[in-house]
N, C-alpha and C. Protein backbone atom coordinates (compact mmCIF):
# COMPACT_ATOMS: atom_id res chain seq x y z
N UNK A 1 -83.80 176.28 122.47
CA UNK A 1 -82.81 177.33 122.49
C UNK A 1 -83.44 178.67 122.14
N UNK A 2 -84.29 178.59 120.83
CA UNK A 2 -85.41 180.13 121.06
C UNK A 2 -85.62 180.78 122.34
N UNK A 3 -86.17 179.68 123.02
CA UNK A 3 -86.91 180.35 124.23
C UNK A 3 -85.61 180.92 125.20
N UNK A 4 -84.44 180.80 125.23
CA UNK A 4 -83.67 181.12 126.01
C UNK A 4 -83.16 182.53 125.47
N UNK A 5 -83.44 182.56 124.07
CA UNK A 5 -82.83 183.68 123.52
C UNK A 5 -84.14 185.10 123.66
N UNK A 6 -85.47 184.49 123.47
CA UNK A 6 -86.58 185.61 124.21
C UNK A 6 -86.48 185.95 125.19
N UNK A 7 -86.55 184.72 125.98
CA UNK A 7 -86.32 185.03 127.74
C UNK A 7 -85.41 185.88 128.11
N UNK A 8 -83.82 185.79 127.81
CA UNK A 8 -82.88 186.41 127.59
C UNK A 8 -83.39 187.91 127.34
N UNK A 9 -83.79 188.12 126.31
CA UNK A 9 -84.20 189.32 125.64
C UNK A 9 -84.96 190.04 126.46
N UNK A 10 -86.34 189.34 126.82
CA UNK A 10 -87.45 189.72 127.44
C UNK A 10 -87.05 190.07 129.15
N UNK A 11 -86.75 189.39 129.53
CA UNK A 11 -86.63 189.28 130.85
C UNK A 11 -85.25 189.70 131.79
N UNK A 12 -84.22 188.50 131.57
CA UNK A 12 -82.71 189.03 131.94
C UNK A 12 -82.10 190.70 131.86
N UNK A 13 -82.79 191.02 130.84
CA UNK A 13 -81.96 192.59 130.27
C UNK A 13 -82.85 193.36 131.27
N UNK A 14 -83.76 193.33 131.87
CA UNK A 14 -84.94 193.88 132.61
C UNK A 14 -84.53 194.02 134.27
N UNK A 15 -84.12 192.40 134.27
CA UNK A 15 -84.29 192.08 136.04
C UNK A 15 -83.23 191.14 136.42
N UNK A 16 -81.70 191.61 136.34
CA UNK A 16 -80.75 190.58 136.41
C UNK A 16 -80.91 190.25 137.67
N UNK A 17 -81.04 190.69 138.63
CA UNK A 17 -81.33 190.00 140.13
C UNK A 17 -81.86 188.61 140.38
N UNK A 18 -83.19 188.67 139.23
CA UNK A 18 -83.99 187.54 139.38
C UNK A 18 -83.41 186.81 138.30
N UNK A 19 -82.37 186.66 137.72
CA UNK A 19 -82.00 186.08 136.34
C UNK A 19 -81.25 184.67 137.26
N UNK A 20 -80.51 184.71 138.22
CA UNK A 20 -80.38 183.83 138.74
C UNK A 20 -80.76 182.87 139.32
N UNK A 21 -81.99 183.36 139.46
CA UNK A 21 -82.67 182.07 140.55
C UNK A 21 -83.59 181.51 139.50
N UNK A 22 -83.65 181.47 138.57
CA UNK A 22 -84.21 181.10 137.58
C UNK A 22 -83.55 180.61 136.38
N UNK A 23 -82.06 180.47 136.63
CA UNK A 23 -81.49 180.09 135.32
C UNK A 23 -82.09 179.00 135.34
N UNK A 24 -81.38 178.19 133.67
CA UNK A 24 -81.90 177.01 133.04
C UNK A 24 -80.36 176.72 132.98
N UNK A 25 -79.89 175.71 133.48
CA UNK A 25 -78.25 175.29 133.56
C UNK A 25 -78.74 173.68 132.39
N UNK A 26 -77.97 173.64 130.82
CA UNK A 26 -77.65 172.41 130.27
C UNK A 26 -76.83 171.60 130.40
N UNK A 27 -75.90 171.88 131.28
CA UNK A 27 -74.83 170.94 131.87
C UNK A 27 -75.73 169.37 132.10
N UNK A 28 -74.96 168.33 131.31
CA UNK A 28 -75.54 167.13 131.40
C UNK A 28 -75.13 166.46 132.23
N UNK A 29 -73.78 166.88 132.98
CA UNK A 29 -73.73 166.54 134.21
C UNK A 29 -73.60 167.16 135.42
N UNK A 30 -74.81 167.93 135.15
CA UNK A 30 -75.39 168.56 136.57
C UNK A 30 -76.59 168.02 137.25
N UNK A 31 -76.38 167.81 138.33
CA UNK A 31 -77.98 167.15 138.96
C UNK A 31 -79.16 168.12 138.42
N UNK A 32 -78.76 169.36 139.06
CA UNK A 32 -79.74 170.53 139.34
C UNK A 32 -80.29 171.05 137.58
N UNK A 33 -79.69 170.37 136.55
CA UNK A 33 -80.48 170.53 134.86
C UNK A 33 -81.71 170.43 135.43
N UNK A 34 -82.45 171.33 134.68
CA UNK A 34 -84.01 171.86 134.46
C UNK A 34 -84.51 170.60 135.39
N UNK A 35 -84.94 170.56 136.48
CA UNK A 35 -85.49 170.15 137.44
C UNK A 35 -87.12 169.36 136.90
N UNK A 36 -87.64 170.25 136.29
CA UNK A 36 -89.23 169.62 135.78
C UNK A 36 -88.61 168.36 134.58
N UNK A 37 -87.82 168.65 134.04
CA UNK A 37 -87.26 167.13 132.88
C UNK A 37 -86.85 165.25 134.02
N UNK A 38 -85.98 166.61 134.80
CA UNK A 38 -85.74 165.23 135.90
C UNK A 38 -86.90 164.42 136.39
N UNK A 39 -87.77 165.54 137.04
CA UNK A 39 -89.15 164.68 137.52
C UNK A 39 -89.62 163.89 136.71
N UNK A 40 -89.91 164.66 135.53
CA UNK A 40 -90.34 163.80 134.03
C UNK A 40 -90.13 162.64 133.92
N UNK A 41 -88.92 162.15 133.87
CA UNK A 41 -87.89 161.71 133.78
C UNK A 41 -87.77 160.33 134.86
N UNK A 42 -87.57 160.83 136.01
CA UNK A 42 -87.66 160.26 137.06
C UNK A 42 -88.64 159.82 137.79
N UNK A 43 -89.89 160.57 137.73
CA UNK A 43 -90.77 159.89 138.35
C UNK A 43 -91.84 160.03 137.43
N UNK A 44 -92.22 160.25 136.57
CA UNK A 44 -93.42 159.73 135.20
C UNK A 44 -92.65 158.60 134.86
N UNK A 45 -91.29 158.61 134.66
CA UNK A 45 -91.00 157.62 133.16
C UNK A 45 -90.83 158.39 131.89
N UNK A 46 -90.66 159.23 132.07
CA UNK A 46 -90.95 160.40 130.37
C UNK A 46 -89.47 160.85 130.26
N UNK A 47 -88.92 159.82 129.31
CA UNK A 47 -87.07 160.31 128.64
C UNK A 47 -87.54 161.67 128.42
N UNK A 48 -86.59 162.80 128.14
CA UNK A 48 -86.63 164.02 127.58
C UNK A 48 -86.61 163.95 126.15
N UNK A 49 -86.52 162.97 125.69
CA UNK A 49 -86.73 162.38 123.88
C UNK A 49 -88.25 162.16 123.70
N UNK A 50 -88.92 161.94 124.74
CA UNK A 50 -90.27 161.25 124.92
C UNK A 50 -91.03 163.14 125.30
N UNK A 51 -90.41 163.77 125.67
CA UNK A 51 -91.22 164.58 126.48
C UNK A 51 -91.55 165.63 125.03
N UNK A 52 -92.75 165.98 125.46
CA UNK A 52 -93.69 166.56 124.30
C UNK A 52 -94.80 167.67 125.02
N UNK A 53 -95.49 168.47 124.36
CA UNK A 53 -96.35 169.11 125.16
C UNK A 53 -97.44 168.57 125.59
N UNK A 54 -98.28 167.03 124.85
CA UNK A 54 -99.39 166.11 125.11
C UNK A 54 -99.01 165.55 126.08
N UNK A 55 -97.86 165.53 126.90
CA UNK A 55 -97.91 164.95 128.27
C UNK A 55 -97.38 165.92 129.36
N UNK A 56 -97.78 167.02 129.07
CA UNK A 56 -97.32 168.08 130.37
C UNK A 56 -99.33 168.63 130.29
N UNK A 57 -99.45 168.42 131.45
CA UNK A 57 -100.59 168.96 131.69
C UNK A 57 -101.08 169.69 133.26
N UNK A 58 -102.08 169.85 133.87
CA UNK A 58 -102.29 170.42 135.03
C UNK A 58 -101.48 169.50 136.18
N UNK A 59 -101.40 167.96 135.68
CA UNK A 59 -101.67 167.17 136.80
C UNK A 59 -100.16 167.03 136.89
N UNK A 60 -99.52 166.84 135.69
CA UNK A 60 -98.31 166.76 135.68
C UNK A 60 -97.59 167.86 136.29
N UNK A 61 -97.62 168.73 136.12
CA UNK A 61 -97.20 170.60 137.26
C UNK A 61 -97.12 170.45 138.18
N UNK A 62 -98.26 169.96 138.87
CA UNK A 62 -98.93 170.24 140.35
C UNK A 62 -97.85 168.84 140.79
N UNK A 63 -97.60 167.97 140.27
CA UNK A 63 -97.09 166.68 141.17
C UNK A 63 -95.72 167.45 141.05
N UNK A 64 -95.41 167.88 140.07
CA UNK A 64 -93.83 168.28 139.37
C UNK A 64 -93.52 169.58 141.19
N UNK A 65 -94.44 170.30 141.53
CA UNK A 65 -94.57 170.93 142.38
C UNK A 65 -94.32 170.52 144.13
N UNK A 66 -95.52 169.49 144.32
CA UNK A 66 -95.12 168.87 145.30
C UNK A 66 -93.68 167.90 145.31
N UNK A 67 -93.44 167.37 144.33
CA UNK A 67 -92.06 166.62 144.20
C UNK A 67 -90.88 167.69 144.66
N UNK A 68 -90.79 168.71 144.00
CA UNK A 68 -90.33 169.91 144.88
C UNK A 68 -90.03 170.01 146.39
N UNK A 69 -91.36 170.03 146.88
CA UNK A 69 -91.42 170.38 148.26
C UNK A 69 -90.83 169.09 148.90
N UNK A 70 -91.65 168.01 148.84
CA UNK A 70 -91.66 166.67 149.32
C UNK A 70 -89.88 166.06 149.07
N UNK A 71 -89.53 166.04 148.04
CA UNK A 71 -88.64 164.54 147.71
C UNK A 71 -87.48 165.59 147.75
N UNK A 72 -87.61 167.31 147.30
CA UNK A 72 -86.10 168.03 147.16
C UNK A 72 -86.18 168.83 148.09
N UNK A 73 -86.88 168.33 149.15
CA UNK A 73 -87.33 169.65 150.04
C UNK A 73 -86.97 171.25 150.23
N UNK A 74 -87.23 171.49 148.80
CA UNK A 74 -87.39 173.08 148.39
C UNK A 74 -88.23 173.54 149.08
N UNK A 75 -88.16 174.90 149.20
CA UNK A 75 -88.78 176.09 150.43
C UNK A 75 -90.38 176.51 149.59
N UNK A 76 -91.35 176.84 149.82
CA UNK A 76 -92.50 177.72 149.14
C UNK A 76 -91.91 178.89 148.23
N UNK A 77 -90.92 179.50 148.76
CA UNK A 77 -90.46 180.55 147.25
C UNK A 77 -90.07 179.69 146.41
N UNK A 78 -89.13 178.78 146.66
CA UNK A 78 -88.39 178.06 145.66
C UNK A 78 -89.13 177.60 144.57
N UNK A 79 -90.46 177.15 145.40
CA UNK A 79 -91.61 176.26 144.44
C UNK A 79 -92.51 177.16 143.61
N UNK A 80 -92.38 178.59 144.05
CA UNK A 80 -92.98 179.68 143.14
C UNK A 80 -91.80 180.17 142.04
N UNK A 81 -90.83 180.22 142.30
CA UNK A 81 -89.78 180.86 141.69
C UNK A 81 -89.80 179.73 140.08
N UNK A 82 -89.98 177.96 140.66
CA UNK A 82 -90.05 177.02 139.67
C UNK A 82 -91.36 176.93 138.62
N UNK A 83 -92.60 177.67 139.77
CA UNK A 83 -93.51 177.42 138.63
C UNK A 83 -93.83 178.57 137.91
N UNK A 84 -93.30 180.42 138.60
CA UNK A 84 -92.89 181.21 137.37
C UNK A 84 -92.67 181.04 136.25
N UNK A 85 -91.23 180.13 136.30
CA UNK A 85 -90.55 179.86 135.40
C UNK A 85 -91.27 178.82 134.39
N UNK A 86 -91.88 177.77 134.97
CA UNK A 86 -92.82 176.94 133.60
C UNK A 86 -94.01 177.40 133.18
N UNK A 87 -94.23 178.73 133.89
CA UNK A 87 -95.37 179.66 133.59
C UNK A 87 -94.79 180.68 132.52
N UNK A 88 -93.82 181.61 132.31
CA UNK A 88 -92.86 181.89 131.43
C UNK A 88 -92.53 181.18 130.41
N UNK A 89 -92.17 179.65 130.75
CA UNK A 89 -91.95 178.92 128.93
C UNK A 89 -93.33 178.54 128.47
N UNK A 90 -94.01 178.52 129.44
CA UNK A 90 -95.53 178.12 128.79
C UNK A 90 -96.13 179.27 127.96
N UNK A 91 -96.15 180.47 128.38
CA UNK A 91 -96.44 181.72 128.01
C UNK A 91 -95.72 181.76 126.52
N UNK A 92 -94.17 181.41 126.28
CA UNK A 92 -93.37 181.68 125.53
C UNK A 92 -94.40 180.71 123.89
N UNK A 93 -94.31 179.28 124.60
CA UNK A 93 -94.96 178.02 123.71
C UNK A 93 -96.01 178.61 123.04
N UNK A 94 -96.69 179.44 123.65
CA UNK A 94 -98.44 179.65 123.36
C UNK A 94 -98.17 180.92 122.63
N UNK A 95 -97.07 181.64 122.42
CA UNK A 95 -97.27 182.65 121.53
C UNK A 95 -96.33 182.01 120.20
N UNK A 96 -95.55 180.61 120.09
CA UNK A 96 -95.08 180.15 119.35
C UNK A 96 -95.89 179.48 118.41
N UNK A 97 -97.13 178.48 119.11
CA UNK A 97 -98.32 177.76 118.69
C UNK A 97 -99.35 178.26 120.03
N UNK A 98 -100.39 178.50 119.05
CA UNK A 98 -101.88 178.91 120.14
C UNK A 98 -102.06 177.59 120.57
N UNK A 99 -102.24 176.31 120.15
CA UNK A 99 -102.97 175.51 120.43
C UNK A 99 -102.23 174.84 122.13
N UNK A 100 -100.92 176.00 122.41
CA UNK A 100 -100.59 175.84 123.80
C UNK A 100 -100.99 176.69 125.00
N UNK A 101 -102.02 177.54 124.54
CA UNK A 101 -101.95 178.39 125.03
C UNK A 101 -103.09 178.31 126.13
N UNK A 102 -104.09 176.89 126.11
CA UNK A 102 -104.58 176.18 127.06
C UNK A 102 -103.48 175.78 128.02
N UNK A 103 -102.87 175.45 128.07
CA UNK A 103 -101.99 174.88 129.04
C UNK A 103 -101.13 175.65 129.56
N UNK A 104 -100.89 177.34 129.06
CA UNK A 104 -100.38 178.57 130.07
C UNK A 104 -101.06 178.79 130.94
N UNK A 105 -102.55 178.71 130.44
CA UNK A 105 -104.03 179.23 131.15
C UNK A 105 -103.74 178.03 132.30
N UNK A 106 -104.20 176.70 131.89
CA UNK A 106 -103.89 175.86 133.12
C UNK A 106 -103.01 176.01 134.64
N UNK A 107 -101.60 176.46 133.97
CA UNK A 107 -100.44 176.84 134.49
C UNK A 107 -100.90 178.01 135.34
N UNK A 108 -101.03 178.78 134.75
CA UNK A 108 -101.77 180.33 135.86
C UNK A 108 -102.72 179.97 136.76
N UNK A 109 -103.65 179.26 136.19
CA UNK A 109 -104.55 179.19 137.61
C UNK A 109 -104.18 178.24 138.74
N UNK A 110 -103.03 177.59 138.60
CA UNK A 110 -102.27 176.94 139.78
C UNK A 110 -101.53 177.87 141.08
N UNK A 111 -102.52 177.69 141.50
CA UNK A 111 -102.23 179.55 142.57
C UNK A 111 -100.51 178.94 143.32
N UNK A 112 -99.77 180.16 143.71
CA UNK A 112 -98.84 179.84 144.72
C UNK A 112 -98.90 179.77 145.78
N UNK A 113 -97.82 179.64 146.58
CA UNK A 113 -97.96 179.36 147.71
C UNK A 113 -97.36 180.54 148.24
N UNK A 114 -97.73 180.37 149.57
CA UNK A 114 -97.70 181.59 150.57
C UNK A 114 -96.37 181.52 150.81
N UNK A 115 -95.67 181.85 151.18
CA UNK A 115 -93.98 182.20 151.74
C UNK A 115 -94.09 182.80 152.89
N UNK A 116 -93.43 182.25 153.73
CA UNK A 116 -93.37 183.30 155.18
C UNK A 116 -91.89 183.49 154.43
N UNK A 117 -91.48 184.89 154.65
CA UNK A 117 -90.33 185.85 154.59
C UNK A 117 -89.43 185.82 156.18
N UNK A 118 -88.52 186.24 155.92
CA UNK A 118 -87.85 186.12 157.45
C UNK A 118 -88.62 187.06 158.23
N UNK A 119 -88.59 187.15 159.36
CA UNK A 119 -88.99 188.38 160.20
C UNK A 119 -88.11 189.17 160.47
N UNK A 120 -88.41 190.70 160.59
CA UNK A 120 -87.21 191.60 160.63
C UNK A 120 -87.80 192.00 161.71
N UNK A 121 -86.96 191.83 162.78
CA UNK A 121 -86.76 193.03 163.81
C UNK A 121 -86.40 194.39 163.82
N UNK A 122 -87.54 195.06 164.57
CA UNK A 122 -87.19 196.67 164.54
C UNK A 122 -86.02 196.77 166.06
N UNK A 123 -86.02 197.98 165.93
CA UNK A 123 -85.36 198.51 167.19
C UNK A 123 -86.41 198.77 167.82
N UNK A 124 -86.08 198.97 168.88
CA UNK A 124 -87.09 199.53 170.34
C UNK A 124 -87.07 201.13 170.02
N UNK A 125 -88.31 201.53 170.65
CA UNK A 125 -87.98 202.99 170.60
C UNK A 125 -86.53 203.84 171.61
N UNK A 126 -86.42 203.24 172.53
CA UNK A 126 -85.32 204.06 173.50
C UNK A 126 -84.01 203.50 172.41
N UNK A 127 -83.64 202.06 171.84
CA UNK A 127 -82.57 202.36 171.10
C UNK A 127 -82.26 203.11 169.62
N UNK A 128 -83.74 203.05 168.94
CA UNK A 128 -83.68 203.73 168.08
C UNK A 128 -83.37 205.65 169.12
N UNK A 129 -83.75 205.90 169.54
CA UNK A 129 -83.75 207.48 170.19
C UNK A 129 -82.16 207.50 170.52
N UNK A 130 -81.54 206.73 171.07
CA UNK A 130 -80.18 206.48 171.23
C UNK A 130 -78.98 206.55 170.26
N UNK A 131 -79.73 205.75 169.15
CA UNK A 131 -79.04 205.99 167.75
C UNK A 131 -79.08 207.31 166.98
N UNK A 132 -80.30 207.83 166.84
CA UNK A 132 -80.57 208.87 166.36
C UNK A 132 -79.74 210.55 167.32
N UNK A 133 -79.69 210.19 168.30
CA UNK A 133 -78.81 211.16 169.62
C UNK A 133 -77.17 211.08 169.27
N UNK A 134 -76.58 210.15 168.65
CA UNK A 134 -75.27 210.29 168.21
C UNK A 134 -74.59 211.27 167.30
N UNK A 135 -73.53 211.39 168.02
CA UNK A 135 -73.23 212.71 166.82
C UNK A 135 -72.40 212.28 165.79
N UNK A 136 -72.90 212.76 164.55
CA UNK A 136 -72.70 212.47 163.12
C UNK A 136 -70.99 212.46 162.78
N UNK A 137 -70.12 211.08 162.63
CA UNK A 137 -68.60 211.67 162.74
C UNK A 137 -68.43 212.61 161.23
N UNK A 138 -69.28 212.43 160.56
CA UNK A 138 -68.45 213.12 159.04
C UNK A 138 -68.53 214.82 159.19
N UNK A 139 -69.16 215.22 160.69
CA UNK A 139 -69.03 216.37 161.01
C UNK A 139 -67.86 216.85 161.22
N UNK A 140 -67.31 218.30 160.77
CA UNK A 140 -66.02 218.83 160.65
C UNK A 140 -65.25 219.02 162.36
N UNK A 141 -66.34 219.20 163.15
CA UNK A 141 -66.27 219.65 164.62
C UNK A 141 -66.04 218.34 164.83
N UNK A 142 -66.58 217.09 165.15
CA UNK A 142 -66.51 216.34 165.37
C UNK A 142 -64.83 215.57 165.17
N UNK A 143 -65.19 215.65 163.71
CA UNK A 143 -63.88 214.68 163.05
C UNK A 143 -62.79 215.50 163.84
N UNK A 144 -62.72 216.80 164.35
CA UNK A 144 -61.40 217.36 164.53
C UNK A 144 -61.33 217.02 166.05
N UNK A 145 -62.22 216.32 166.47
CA UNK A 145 -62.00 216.54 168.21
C UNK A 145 -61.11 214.83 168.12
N UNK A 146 -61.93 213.83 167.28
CA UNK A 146 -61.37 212.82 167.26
C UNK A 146 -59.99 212.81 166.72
N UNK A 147 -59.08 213.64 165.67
CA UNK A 147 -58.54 213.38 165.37
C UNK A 147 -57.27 214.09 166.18
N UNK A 148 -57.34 215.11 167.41
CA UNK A 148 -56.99 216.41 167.49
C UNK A 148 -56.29 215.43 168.55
């Protein structure tokens, strides 16, 4: 609960946009609770009573990652947006106790993944020239011919 109240502090008050895609939901009966416990959980074998920082390590991330992609078929942002976020409580751990602060380092050098973004279409030049050739209605001449 600390860490929600730094994070909170640190982060949310900063960048509410991104505060969402990153919440931490405790609802115990929500599927979507902290996603890396489930894996834990679900595919180690590691109760959240069991889970400790001596069993979160590089190898554990990186599978916690592909399990992501593979079994919840989350998108490449999604899977950056998730390991931000255990890059953030890791960051948080290691200024709580140093002796975690190997395993932020770990966490960082787990590069992301690339994201293709949607593609945005431009206009053509003749419709952009077309658009730009319209006459402006909030003009006084204008508005009075339309309204006249």
């Amino acid at each position: 609960m600390i860490f929600l109240m730094w994070f909170g502090v640190s982060f949310w008050t900063i960048c509410p946009s991104s505060a969402a895609s990153v919440r931490i939901r405790f609802s115990p009966t929500d599927r979507r609770s902290i996603f890396f416990v489930a894996y834990m959980r679900d595919e180690m074998g590691i109760g959240a009573t069991e889970l400790t920082f001596s069993r979160i390590d590089r190898d554990a991330i990186l599978g916690f990652l592909a399990w992501l992609e593979n079994a919840r078929r989350c998108s490449a942002s999604t899977r950056n947006q998730r390991l931000m976020a255990l890059r953030s409580f890791l960051d948080f751990a290691g200024q709580i106790d140093c002796t975690q602060t190997a395993l932020y380092l770990s966490a960082c050098n787990i590069p992301s993944k690339e994201s293709h973004g949607r593609i945005v279409e431009f206009l053509t030049e003749p419709s952009l020239t077309a658009l730009l050739q319209q006459p402006d209605p909030s003009s006084p001449k204008i508005c009075g011919i339309w309204y006249s």
